[in-house]
N, C-alpha and C. Protein backbone atom coordinates (compact mmCIF):
# COMPACT_ATOMS: atom_id res chain seq x y z
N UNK A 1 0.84 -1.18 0.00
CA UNK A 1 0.00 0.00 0.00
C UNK A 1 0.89 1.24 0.00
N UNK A 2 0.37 2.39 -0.89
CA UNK A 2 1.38 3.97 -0.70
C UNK A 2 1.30 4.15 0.35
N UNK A 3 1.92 4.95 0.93
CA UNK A 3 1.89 5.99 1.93
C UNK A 3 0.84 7.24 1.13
N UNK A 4 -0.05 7.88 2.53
CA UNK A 4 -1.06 8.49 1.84
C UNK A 4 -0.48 9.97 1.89
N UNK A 5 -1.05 11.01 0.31
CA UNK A 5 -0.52 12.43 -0.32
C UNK A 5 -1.08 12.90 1.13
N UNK A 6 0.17 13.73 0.90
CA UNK A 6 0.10 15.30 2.03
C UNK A 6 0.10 16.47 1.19
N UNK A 7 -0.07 17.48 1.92
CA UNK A 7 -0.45 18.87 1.49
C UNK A 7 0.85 18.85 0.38
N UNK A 8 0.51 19.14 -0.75
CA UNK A 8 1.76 19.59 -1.57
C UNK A 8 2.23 18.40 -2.60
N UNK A 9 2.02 17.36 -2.35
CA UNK A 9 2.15 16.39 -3.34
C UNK A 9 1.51 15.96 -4.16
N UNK A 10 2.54 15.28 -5.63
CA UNK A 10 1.85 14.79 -7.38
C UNK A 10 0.98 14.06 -6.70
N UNK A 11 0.51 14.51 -7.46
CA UNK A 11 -1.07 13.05 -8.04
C UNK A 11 -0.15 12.51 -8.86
N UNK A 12 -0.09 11.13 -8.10
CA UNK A 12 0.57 10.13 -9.03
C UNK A 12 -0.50 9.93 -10.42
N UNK A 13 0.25 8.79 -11.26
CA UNK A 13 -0.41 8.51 -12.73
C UNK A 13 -1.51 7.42 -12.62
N UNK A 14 -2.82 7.99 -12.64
CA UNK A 14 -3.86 6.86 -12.39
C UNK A 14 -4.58 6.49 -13.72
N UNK A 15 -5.34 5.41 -13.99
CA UNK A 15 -5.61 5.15 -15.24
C UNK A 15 -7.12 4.77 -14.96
N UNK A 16 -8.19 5.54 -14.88
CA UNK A 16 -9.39 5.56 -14.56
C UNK A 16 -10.72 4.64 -15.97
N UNK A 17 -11.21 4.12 -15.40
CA UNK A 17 -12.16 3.25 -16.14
C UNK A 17 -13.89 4.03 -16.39
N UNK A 18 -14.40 4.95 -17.73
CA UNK A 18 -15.22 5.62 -17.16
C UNK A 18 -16.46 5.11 -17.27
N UNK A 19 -17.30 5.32 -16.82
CA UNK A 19 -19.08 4.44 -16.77
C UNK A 19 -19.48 4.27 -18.04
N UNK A 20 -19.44 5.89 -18.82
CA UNK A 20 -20.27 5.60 -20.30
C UNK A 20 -19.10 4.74 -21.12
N UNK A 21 -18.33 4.17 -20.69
CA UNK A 21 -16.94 3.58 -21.75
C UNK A 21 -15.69 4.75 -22.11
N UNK A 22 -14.54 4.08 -21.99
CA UNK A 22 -13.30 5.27 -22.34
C UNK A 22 -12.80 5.16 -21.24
N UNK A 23 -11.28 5.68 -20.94
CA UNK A 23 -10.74 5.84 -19.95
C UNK A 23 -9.90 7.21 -19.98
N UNK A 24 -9.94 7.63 -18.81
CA UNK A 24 -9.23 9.23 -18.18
C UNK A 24 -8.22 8.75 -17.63
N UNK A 25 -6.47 9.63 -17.77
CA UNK A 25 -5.84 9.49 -17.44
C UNK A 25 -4.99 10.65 -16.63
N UNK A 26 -4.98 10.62 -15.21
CA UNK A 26 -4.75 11.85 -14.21
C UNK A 26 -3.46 11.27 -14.12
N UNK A 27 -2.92 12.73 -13.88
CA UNK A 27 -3.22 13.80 -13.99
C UNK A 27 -3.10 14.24 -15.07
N UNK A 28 -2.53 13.32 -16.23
CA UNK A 28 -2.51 14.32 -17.68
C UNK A 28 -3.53 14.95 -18.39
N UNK A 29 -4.59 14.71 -17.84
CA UNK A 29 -6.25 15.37 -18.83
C UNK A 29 -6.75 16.32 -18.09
N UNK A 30 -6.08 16.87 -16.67
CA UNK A 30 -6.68 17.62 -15.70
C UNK A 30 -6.70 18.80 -16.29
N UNK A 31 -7.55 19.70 -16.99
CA UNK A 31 -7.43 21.07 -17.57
C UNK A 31 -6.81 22.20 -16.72
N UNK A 32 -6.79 22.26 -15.39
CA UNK A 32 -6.00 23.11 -14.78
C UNK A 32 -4.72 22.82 -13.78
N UNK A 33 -4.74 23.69 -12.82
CA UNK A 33 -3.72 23.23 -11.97
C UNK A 33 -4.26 22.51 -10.48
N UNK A 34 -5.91 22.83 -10.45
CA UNK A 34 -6.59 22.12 -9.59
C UNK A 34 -7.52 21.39 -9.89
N UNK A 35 -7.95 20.44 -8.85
CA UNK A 35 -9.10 19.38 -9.77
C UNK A 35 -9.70 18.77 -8.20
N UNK A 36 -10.93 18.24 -8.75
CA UNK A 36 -11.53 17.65 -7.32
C UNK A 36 -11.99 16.28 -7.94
N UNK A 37 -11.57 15.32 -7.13
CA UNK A 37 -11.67 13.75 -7.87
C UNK A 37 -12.98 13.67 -6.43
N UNK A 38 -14.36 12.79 -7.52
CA UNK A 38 -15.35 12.28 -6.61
C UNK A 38 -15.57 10.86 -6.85
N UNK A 39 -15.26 9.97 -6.26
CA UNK A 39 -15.36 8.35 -5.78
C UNK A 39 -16.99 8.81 -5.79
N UNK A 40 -17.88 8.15 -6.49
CA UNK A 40 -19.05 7.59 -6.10
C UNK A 40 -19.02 5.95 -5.59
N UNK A 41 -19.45 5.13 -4.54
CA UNK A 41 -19.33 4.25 -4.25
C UNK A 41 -20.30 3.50 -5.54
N UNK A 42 -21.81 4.13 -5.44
CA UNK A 42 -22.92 3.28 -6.13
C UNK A 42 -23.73 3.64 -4.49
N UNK A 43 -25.04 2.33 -4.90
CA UNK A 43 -26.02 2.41 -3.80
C UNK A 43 -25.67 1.75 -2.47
N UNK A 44 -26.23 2.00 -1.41
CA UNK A 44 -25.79 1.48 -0.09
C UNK A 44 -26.61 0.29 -0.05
């Protein structure tokens, strides 16, 4: 397991799987210098 990001550190290179089909690759597609990543679990 990583050690978990602190204030100030890369977003390592993640390779994301997306719902409608296709995949996103962070941080290289992030349009700015900030970004807010949301985990939806699904239903409880």
């Amino acid at each position: 397991m990583q050690p978990k990001l602190q204030q100030g550190d890369h977003l390592p290179s993640l390779t994301l799987n997306l719902v409608g089909g296709g995949k996103v690759v962070l941080p290289d597609e992030i349009p700015g210098r900030y970004a807010a990543l949301l985990f939806y679990r699904g239903h409880w």
